[in-house]
PDB file of N, CA and C in Angstrom:
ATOM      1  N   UNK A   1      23.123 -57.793-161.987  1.00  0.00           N
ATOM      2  CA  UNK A   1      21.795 -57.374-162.414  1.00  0.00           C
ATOM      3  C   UNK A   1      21.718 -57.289-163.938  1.00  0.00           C
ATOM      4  N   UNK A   2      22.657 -56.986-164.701  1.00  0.00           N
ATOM      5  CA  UNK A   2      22.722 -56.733-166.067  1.00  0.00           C
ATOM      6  C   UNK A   2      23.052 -58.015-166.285  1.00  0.00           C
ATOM      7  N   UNK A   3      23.649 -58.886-166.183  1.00  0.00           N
ATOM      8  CA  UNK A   3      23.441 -60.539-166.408  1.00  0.00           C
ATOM      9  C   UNK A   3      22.047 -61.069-166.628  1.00  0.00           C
ATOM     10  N   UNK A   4      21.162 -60.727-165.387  1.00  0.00           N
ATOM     11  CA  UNK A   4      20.199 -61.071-165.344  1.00  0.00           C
ATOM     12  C   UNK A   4      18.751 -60.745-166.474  1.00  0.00           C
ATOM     13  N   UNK A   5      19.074 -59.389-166.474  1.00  0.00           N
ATOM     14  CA  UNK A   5      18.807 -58.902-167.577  1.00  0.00           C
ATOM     15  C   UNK A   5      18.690 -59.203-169.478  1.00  0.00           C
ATOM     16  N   UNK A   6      19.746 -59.502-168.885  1.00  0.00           N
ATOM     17  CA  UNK A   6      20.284 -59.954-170.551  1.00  0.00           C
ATOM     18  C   UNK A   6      19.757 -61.606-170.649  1.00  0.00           C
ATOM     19  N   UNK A   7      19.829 -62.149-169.141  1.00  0.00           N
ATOM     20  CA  UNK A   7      19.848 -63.689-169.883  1.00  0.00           C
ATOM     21  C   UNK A   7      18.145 -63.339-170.079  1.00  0.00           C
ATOM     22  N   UNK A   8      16.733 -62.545-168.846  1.00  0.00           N
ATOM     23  CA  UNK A   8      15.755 -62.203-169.471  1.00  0.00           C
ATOM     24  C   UNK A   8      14.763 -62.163-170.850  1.00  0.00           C
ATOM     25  N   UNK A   9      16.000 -61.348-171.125  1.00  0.00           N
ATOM     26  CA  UNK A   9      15.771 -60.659-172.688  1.00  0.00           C
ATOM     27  C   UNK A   9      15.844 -61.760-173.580  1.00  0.00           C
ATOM     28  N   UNK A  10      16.633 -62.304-173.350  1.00  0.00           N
ATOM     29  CA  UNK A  10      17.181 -63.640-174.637  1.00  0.00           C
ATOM     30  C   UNK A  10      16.379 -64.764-174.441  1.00  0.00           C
ATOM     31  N   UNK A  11      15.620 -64.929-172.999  1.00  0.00           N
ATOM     32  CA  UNK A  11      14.241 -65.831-172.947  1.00  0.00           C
ATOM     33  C   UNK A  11      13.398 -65.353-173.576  1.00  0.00           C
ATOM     34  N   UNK A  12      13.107 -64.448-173.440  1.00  0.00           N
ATOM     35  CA  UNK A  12      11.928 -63.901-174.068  1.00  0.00           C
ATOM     36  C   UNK A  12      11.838 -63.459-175.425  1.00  0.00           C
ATOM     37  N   UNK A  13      13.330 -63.387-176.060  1.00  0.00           N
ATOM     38  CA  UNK A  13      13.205 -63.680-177.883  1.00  0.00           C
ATOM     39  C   UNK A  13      13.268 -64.919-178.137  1.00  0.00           C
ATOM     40  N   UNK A  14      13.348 -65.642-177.500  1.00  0.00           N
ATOM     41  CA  UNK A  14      12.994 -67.123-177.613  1.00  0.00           C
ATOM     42  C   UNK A  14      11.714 -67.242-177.862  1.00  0.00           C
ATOM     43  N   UNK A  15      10.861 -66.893-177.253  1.00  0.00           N
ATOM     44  CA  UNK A  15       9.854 -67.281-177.329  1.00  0.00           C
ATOM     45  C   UNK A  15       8.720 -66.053-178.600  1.00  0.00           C
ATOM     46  N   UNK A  16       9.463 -65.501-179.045  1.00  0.00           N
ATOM     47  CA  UNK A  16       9.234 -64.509-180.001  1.00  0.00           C
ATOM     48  C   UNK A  16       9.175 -65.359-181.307  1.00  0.00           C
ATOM     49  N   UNK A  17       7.497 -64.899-182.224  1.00  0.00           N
ATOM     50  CA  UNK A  17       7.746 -65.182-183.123  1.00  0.00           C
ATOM     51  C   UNK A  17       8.761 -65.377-184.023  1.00  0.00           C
ATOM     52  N   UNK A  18       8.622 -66.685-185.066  1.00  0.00           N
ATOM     53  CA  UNK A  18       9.812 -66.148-186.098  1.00  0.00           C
ATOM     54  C   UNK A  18       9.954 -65.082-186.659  1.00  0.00           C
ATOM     55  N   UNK A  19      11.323 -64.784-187.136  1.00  0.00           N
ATOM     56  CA  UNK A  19      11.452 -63.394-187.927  1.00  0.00           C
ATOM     57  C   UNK A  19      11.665 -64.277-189.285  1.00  0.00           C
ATOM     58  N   UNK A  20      10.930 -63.187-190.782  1.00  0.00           N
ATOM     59  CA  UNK A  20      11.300 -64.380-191.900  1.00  0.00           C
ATOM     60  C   UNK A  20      11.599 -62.690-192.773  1.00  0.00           C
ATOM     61  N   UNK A  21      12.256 -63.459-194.008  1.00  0.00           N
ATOM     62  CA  UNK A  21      12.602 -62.219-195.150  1.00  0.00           C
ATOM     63  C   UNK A  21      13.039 -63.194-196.498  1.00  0.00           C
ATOM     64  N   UNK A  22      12.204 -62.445-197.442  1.00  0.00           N
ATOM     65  CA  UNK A  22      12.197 -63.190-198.497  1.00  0.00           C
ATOM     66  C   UNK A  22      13.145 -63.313-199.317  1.00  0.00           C
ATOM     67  N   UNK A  23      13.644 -64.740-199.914  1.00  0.00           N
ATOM     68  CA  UNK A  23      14.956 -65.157-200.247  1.00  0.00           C
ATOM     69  C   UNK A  23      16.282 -64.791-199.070  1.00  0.00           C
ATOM     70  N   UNK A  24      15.221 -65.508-197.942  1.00  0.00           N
ATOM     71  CA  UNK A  24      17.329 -65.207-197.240  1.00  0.00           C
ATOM     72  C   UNK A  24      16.702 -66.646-196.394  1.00  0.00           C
ATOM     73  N   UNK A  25      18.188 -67.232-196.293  1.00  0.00           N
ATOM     74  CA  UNK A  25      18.874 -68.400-196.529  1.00  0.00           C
ATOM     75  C   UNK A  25      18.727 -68.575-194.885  1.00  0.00           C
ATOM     76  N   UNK A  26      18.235 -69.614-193.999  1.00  0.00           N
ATOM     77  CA  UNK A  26      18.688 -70.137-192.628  1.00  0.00           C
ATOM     78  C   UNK A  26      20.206 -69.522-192.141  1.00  0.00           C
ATOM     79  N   UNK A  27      20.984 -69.802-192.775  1.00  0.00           N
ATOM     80  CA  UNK A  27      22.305 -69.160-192.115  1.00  0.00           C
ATOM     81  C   UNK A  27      22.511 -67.568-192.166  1.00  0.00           C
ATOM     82  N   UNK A  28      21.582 -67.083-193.441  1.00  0.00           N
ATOM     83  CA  UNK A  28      21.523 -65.596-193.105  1.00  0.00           C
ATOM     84  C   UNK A  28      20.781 -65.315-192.052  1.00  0.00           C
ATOM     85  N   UNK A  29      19.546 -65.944-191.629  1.00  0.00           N
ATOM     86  CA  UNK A  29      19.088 -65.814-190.568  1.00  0.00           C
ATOM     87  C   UNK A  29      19.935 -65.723-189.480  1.00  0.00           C
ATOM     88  N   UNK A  30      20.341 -66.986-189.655  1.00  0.00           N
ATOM     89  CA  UNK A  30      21.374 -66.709-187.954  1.00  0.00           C
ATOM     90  C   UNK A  30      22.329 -66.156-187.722  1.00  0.00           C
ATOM     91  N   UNK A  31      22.714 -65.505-188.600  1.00  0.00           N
ATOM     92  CA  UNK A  31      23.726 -64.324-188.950  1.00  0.00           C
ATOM     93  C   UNK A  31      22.904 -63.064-188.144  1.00  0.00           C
ATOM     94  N   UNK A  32      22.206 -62.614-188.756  1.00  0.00           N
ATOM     95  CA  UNK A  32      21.462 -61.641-188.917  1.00  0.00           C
ATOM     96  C   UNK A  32      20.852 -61.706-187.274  1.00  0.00           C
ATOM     97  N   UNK A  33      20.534 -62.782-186.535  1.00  0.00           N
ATOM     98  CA  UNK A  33      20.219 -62.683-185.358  1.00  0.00           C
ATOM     99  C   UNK A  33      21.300 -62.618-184.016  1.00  0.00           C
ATOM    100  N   UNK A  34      22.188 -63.242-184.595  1.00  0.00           N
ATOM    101  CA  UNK A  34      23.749 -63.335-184.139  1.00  0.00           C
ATOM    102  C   UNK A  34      23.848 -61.842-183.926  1.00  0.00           C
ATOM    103  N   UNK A  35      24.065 -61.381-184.730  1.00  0.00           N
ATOM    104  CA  UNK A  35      24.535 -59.594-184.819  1.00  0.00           C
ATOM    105  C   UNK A  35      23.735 -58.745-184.154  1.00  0.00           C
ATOM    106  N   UNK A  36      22.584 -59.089-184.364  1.00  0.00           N
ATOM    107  CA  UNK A  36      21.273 -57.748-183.392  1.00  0.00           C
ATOM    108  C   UNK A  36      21.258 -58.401-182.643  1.00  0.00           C
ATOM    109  N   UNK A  37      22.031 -59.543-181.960  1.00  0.00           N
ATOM    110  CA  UNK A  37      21.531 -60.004-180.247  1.00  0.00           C
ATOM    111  C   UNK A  37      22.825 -59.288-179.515  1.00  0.00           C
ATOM    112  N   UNK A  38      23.802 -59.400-180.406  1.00  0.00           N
ATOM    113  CA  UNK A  38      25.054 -59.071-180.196  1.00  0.00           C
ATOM    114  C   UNK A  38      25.140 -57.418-179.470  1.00  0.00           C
ATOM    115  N   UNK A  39      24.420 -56.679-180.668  1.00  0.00           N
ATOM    116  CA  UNK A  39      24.581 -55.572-180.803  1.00  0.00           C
ATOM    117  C   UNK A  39      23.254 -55.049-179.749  1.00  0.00           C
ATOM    118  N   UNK A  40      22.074 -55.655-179.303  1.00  0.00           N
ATOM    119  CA  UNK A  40      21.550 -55.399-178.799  1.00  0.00           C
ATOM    120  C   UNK A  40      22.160 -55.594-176.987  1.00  0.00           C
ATOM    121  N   UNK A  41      22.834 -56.839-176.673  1.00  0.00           N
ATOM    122  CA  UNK A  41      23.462 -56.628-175.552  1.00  0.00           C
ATOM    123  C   UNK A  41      24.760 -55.300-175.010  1.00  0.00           C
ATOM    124  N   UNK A  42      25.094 -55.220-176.374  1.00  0.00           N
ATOM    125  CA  UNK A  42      26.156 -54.383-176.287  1.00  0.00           C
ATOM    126  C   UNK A  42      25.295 -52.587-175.567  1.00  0.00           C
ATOM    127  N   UNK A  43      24.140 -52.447-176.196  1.00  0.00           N
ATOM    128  CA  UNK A  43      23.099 -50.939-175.547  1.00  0.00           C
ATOM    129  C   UNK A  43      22.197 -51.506-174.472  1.00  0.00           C
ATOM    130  N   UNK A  44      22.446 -52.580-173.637  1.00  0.00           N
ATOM    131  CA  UNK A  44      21.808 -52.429-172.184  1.00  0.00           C
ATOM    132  C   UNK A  44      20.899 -53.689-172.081  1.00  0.00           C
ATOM    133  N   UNK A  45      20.989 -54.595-173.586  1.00  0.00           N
ATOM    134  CA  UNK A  45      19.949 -56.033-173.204  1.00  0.00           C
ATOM    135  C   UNK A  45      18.443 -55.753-173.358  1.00  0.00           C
ATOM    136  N   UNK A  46      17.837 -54.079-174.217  1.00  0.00           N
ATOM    137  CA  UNK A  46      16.404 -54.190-174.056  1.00  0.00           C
ATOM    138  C   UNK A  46      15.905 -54.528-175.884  1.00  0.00           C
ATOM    139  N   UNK A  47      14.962 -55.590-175.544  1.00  0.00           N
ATOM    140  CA  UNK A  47      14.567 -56.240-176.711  1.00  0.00           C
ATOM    141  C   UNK A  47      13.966 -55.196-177.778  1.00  0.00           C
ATOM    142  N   UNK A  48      14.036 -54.087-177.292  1.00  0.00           N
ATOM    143  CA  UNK A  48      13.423 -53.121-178.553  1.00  0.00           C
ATOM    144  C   UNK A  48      14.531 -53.081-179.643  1.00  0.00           C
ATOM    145  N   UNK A  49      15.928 -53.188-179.271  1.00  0.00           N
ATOM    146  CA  UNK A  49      16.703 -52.615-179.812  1.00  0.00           C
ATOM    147  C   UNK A  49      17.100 -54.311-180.827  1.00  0.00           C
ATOM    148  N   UNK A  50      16.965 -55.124-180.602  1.00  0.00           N
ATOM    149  CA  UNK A  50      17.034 -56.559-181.357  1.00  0.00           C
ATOM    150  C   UNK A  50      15.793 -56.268-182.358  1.00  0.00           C
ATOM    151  N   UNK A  51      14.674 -56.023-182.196  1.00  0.00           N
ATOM    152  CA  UNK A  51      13.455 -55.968-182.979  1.00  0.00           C
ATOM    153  C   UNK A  51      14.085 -54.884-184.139  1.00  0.00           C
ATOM    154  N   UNK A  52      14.401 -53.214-183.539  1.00  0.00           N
ATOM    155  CA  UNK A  52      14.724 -52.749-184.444  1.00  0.00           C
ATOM    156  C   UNK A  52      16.054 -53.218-185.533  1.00  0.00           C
ATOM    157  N   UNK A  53      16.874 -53.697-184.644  1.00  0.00           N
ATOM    158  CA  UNK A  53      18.036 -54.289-185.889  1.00  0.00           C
ATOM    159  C   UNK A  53      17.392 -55.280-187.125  1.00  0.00           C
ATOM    160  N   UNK A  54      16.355 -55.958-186.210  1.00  0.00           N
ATOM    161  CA  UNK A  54      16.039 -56.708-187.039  1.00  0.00           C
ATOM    162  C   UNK A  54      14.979 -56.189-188.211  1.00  0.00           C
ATOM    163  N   UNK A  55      14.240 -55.400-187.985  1.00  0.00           N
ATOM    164  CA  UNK A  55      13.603 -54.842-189.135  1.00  0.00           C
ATOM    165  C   UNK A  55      14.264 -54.096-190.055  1.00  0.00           C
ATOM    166  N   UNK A  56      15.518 -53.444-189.076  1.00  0.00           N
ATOM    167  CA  UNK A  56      16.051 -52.513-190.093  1.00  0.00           C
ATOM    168  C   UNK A  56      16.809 -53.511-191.152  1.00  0.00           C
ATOM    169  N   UNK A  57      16.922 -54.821-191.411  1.00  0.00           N
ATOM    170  CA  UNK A  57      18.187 -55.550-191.840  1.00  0.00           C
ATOM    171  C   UNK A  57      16.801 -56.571-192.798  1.00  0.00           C
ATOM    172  N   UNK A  58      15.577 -55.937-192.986  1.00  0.00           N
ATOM    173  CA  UNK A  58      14.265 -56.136-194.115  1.00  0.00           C
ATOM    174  C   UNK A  58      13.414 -57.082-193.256  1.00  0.00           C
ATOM    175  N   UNK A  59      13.793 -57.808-191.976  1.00  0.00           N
ATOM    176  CA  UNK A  59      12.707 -58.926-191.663  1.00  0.00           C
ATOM    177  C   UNK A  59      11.447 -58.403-191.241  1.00  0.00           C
ATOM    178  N   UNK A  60      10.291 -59.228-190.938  1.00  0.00           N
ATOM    179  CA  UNK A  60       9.300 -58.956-190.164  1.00  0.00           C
ATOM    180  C   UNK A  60       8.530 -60.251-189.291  1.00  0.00           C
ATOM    181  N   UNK A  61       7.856 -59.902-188.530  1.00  0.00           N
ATOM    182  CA  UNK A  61       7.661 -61.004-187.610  1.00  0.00           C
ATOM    183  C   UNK A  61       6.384 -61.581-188.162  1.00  0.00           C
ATOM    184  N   UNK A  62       6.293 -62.792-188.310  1.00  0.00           N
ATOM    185  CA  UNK A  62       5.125 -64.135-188.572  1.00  0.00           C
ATOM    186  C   UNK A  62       4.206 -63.654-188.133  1.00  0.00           C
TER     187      UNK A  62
END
């Protein structure tokens, strides 16, 4: 069920606007998404917790 979950979640930031932040580089991007997807599976797979990494780390959504 938590498989399922998780693969869920990761469809559905797919289909989530881009996240952008000014002067950072494509590979910081995928750094930066790498880590809050990471860290977001690691507390249970719910996309609130990817959104917040990600704002907290300066982005905002398109």
């Amino acid at each position: 069920m938590k498989l399922a979950l998780a693969l869920v979640s990761l469809l559905l930031l797919g289909c989530a606007r881009p996240w952008t932040r000014p002067n950072t580089t494509e590979q910081e991007l995928q750094r930066d998404r790498y880590e809050c997807e990471r860290d977001m599976k690691a507390v249970g797979g719910e996309s609130f917790f990817f959104e917040r990494c990600m704002f907290s780390r300066g982005y905002s959504e398109e």
